[in-house]
C-alpha atoms as a PDB file:
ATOM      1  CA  UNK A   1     -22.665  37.009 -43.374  1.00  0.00           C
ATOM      2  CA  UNK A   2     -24.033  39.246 -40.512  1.00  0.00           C
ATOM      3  CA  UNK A   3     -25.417  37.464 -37.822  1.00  0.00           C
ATOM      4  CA  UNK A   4     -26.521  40.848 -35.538  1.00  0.00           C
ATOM      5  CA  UNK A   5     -30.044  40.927 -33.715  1.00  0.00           C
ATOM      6  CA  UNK A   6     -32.201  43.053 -35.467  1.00  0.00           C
ATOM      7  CA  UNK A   7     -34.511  45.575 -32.700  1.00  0.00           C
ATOM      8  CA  UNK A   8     -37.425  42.870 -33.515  1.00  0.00           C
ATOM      9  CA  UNK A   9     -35.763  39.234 -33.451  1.00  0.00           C
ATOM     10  CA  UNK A  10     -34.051  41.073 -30.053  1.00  0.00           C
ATOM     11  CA  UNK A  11     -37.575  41.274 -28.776  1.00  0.00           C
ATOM     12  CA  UNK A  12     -38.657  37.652 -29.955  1.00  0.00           C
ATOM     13  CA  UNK A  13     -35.425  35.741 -28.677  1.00  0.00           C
ATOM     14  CA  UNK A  14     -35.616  34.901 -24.897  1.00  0.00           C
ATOM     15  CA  UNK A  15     -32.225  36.268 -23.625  1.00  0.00           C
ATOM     16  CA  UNK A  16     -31.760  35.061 -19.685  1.00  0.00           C
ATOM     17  CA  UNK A  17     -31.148  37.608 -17.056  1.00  0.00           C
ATOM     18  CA  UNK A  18     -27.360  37.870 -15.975  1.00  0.00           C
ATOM     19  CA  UNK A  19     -26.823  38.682 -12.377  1.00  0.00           C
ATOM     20  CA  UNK A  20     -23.383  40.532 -12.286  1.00  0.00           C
ATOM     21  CA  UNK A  21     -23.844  41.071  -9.010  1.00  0.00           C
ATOM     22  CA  UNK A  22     -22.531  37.675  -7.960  1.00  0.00           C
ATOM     23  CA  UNK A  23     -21.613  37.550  -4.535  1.00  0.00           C
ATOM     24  CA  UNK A  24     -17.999  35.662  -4.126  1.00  0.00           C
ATOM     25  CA  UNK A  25     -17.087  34.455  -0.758  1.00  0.00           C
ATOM     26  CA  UNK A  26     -13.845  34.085   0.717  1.00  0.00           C
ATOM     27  CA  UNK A  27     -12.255  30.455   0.448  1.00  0.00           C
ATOM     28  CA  UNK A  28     -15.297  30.160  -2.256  1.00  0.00           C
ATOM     29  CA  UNK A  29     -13.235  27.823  -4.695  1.00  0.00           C
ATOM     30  CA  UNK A  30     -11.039  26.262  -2.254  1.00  0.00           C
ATOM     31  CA  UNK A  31     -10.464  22.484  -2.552  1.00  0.00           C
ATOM     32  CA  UNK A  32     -12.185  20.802   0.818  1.00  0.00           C
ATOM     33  CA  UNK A  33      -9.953  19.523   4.213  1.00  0.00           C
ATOM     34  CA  UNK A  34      -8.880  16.467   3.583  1.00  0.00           C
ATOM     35  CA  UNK A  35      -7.936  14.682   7.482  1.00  0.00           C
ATOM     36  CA  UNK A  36      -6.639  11.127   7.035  1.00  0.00           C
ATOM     37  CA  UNK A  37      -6.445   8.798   9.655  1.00  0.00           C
ATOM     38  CA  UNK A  38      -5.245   5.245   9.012  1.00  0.00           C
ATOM     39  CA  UNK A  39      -6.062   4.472   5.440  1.00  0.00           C
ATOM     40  CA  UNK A  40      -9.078   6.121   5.232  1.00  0.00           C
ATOM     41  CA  UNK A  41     -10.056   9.874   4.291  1.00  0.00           C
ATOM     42  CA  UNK A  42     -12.263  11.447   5.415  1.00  0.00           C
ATOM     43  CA  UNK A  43     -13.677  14.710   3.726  1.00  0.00           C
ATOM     44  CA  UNK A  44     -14.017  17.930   6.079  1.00  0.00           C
ATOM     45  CA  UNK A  45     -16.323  21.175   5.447  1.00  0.00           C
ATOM     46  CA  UNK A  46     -15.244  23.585   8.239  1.00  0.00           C
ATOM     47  CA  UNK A  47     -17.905  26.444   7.354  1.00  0.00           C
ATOM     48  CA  UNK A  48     -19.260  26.483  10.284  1.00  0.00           C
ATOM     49  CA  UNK A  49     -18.309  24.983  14.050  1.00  0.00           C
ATOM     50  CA  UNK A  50     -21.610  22.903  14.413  1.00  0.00           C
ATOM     51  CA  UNK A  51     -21.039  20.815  11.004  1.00  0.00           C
ATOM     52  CA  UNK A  52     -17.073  20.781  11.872  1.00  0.00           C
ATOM     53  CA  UNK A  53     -17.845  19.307  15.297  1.00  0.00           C
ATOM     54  CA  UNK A  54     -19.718  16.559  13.689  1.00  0.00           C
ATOM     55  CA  UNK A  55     -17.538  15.684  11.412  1.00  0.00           C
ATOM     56  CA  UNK A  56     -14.774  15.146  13.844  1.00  0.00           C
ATOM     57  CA  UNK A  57     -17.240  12.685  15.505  1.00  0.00           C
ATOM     58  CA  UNK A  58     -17.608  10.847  12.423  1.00  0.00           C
ATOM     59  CA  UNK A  59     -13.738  10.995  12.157  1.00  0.00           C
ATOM     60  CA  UNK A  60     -13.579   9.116  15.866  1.00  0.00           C
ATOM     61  CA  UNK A  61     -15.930   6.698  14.419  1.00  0.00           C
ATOM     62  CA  UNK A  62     -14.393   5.848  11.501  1.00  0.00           C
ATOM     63  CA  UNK A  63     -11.007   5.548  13.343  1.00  0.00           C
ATOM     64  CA  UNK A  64     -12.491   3.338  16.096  1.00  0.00           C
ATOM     65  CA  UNK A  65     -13.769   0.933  13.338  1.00  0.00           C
ATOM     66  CA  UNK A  66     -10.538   1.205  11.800  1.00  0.00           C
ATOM     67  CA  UNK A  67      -8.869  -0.027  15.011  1.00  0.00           C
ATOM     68  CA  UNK A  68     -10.843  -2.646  15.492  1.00  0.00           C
ATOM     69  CA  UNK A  69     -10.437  -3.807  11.837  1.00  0.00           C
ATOM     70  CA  UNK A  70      -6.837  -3.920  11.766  1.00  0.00           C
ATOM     71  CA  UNK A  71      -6.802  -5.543  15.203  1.00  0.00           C
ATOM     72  CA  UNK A  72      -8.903  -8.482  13.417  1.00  0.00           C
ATOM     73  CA  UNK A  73      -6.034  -9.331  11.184  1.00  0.00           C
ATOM     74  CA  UNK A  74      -4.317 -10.160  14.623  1.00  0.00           C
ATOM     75  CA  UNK A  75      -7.609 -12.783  15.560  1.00  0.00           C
ATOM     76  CA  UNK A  76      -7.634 -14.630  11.827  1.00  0.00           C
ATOM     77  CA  UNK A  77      -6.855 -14.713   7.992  1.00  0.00           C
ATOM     78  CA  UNK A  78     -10.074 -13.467   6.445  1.00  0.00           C
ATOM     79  CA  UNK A  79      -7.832 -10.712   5.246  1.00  0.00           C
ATOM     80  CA  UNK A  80      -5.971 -12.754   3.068  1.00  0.00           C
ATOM     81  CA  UNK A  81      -7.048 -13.790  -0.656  1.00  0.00           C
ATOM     82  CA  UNK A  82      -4.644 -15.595  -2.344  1.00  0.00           C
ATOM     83  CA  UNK A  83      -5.138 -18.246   0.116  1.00  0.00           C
ATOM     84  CA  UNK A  84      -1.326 -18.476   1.428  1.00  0.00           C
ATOM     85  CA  UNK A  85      -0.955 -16.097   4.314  1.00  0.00           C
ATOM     86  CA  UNK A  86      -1.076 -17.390   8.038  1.00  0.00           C
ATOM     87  CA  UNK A  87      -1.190 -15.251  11.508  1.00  0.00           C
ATOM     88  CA  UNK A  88       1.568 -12.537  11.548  1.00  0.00           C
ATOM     89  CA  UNK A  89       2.741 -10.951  15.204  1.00  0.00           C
ATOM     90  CA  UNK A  90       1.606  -7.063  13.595  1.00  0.00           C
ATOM     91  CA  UNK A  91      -0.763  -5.463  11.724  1.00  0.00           C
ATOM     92  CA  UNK A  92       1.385  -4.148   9.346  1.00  0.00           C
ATOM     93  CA  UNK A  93       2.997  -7.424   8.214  1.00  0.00           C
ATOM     94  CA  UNK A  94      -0.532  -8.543   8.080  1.00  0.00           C
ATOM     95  CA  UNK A  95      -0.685  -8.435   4.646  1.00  0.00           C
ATOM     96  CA  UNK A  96      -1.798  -9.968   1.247  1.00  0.00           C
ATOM     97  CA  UNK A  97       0.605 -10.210  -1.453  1.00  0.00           C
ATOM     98  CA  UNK A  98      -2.853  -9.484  -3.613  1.00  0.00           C
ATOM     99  CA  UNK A  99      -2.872  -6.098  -1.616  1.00  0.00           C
ATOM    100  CA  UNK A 100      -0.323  -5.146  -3.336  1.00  0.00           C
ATOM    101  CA  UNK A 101      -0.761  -3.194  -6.498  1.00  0.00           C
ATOM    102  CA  UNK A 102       2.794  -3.493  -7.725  1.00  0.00           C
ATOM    103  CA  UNK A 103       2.423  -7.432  -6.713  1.00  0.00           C
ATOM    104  CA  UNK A 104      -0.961  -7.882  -8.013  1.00  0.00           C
ATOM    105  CA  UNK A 105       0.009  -6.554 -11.910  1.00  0.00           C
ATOM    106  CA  UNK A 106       2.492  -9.659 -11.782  1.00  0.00           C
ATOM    107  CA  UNK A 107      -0.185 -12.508 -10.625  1.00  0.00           C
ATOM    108  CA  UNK A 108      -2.284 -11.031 -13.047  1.00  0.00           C
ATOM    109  CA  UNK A 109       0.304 -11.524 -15.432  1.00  0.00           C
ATOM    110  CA  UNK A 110       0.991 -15.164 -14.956  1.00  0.00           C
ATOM    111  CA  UNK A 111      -3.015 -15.721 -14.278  1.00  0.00           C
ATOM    112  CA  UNK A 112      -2.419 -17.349 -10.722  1.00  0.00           C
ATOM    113  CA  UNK A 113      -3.557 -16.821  -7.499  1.00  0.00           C
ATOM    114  CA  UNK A 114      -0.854 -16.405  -5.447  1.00  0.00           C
ATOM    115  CA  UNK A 115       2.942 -14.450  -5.722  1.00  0.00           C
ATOM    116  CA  UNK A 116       4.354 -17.338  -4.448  1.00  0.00           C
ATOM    117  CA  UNK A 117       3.355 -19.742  -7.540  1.00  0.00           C
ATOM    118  CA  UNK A 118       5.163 -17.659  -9.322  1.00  0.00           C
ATOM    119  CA  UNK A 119       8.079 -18.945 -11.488  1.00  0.00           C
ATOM    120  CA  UNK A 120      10.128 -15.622 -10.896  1.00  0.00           C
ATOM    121  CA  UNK A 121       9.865 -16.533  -7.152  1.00  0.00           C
ATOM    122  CA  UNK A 122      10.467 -20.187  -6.974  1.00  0.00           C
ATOM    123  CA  UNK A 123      13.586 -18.899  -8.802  1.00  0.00           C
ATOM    124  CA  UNK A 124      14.894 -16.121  -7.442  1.00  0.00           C
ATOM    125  CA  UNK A 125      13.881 -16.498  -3.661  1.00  0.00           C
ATOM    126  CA  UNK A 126      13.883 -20.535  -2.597  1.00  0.00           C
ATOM    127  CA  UNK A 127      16.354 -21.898  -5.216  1.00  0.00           C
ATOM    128  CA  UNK A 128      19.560 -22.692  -2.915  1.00  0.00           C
ATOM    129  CA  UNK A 129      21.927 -22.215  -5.721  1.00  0.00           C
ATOM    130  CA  UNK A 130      20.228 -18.721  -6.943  1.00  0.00           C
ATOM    131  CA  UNK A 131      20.776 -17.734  -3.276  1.00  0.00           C
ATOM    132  CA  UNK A 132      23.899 -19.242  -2.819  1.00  0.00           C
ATOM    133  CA  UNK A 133      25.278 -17.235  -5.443  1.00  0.00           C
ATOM    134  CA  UNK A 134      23.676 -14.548  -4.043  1.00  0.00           C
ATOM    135  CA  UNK A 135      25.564 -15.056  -0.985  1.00  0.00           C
ATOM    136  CA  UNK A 136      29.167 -14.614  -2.393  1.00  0.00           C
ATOM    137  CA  UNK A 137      28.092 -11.450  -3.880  1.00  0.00           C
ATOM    138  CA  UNK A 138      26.526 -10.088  -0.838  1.00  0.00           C
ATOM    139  CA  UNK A 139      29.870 -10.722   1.092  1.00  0.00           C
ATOM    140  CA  UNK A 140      32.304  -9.463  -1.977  1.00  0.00           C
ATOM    141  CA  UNK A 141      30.177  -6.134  -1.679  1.00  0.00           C
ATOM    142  CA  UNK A 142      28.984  -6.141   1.886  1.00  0.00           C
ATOM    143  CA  UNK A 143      31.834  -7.967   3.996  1.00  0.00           C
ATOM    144  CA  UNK A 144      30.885 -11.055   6.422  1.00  0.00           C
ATOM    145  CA  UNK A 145      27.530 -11.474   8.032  1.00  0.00           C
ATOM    146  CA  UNK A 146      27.351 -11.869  11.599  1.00  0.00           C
ATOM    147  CA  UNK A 147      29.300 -15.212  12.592  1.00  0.00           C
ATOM    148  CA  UNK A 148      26.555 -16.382  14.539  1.00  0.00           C
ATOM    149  CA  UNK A 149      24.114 -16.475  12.383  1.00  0.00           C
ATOM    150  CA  UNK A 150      22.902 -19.661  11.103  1.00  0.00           C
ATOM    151  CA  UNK A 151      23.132 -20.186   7.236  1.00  0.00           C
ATOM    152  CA  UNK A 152      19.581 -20.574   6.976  1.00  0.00           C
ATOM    153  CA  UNK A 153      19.185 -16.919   8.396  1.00  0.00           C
ATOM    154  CA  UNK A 154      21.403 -15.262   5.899  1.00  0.00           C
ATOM    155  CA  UNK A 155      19.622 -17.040   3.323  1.00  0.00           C
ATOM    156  CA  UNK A 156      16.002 -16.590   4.463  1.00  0.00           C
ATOM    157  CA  UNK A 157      17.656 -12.381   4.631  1.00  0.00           C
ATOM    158  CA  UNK A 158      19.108 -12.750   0.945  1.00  0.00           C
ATOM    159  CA  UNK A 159      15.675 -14.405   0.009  1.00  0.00           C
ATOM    160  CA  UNK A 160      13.759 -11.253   0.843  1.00  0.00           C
ATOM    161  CA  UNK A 161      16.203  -9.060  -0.678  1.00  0.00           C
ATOM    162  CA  UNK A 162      16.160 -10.952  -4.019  1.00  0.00           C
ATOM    163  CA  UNK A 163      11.995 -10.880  -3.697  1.00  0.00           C
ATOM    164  CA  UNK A 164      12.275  -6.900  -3.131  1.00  0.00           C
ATOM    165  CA  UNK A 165      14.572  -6.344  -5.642  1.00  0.00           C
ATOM    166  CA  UNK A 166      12.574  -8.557  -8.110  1.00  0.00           C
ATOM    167  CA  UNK A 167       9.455  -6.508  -7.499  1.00  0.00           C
ATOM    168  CA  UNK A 168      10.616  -3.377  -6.392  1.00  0.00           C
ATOM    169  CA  UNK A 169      13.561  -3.356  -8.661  1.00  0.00           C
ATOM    170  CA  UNK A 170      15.437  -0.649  -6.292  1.00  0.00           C
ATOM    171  CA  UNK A 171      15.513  -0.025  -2.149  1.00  0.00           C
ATOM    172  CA  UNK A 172      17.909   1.828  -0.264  1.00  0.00           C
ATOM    173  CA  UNK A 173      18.837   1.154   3.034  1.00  0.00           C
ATOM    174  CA  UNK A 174      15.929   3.758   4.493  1.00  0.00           C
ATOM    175  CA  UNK A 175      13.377   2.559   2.186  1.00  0.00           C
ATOM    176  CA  UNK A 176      12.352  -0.892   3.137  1.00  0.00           C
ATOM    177  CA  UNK A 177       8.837  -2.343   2.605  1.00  0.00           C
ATOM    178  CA  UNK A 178       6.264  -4.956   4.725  1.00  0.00           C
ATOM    179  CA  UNK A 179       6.799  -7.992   2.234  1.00  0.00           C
ATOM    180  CA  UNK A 180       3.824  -9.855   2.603  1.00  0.00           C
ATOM    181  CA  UNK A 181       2.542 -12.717   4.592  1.00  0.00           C
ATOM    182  CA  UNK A 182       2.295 -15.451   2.289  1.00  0.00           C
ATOM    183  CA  UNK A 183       6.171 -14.580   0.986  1.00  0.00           C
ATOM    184  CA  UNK A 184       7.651 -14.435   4.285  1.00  0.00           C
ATOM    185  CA  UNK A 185       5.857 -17.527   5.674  1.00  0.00           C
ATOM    186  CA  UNK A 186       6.923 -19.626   2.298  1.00  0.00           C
ATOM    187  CA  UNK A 187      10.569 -18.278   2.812  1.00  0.00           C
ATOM    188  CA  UNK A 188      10.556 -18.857   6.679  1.00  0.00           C
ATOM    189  CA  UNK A 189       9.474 -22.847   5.395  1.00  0.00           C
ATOM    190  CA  UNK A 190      12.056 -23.492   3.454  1.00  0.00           C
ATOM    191  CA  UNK A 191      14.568 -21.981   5.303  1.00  0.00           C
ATOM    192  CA  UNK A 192      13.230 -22.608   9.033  1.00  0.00           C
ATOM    193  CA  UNK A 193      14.645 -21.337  12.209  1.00  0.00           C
ATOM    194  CA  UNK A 194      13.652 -21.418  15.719  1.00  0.00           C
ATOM    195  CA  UNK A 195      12.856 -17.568  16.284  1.00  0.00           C
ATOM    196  CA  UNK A 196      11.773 -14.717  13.965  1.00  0.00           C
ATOM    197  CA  UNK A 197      12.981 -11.152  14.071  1.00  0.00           C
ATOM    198  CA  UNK A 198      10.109  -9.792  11.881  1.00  0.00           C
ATOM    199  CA  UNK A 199       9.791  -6.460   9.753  1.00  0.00           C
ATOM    200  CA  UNK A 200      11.938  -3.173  11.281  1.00  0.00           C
ATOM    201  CA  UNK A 201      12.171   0.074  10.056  1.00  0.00           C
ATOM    202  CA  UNK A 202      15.560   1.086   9.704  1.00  0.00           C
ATOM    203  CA  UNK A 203      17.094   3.319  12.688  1.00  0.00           C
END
């Protein structure tokens, strides 16, 4: 079947203009400057200095309220939504285990409100004979821990590495992780001490 124009349907069918003229401009398809600051991102068009200047403001802005956000989680808990979480000393380990997507797929999973309800981490993380258990293998692989610590410190230590290794499955010694607020503060209760070292990065 031919489907060619003949000279009069050509004439009768509306057939758009095509500008081949098109004028492409340098950078034209580019994706747009992305600058981050904090957690938030904040989408850049430098075409020209005036709108690049104001968007830097907006940047300042945006990281001012950001400052004074996080320092909020310093002043109170409204952060915090599984109901579990107290005052931390940092921002960082100011933190809700519900925060937490990797965290959050397991309350989902066991429809509760809170990581700490959880059976896997009643088990694994304030069982003494889990931990104690855990203990003997830390020091067949690892050697002694520091004779002055205080049992309850090495187990309130092996407690967060069983909870990391349960949901993280695998950290190296350079990849640790803020555990969150409700987790540490329901390990530091039932294995109490009179001072705190908090989170580090590793040296």
């Amino acid at each position: 079947m031919d489907y060619r124009f003949t000279d009069d349907e050509r004439e009768q069918v509306d057939i758009p203009e095509v500008n081949f003229a098109m004028s492409v401009q340098p950078y034209m398809y580019e994706p747009v400057i992305q600058r981050i600051t904090g957690a938030e991102s904040h989408e850049l068009d430098v075409t020209d200095d005036e709108e690049s200047h104001s968007s830097t403001s907006d940047v300042e802005d945006e990281s001012e309220k950001l400052d004074m956000s996080t320092a909020r989680r310093l002043q109170n808990i409204s952060w915090c939504k599984c109901q579990n979480c107290s005052l931390m000393p940092t921002v960082q380990e100011s933190k809700c285990c519900q925060e937490t997507n990797i965290i959050d797929g397991k309350i989902e999973e066991a429809a509760i409100t809170c990581i700490t309800h959880h059976e896997g981490f009643v088990a694994n993380c304030l069982n003494i004979y889990v931990l104690e258990t855990s203990y003997y293998e830390y020091l067949q692989e690892n050697g002694p821990f520091d004779p002055s610590q205080m049992i309850h410190e090495n187990y309130r230590y092996l407690a967060y590495r069983r909870f990391t290794r349960w949901i993280y499955r695998v950290l190296g010694k350079h990849r640790r992780v803020v555990l969150p607020s409700c987790v540490v503060g329901k390990i530091r209760k039932q294995f109490p001490a009179e001072q705190y070292t908090g989170f580090k990065y590793p040296k």
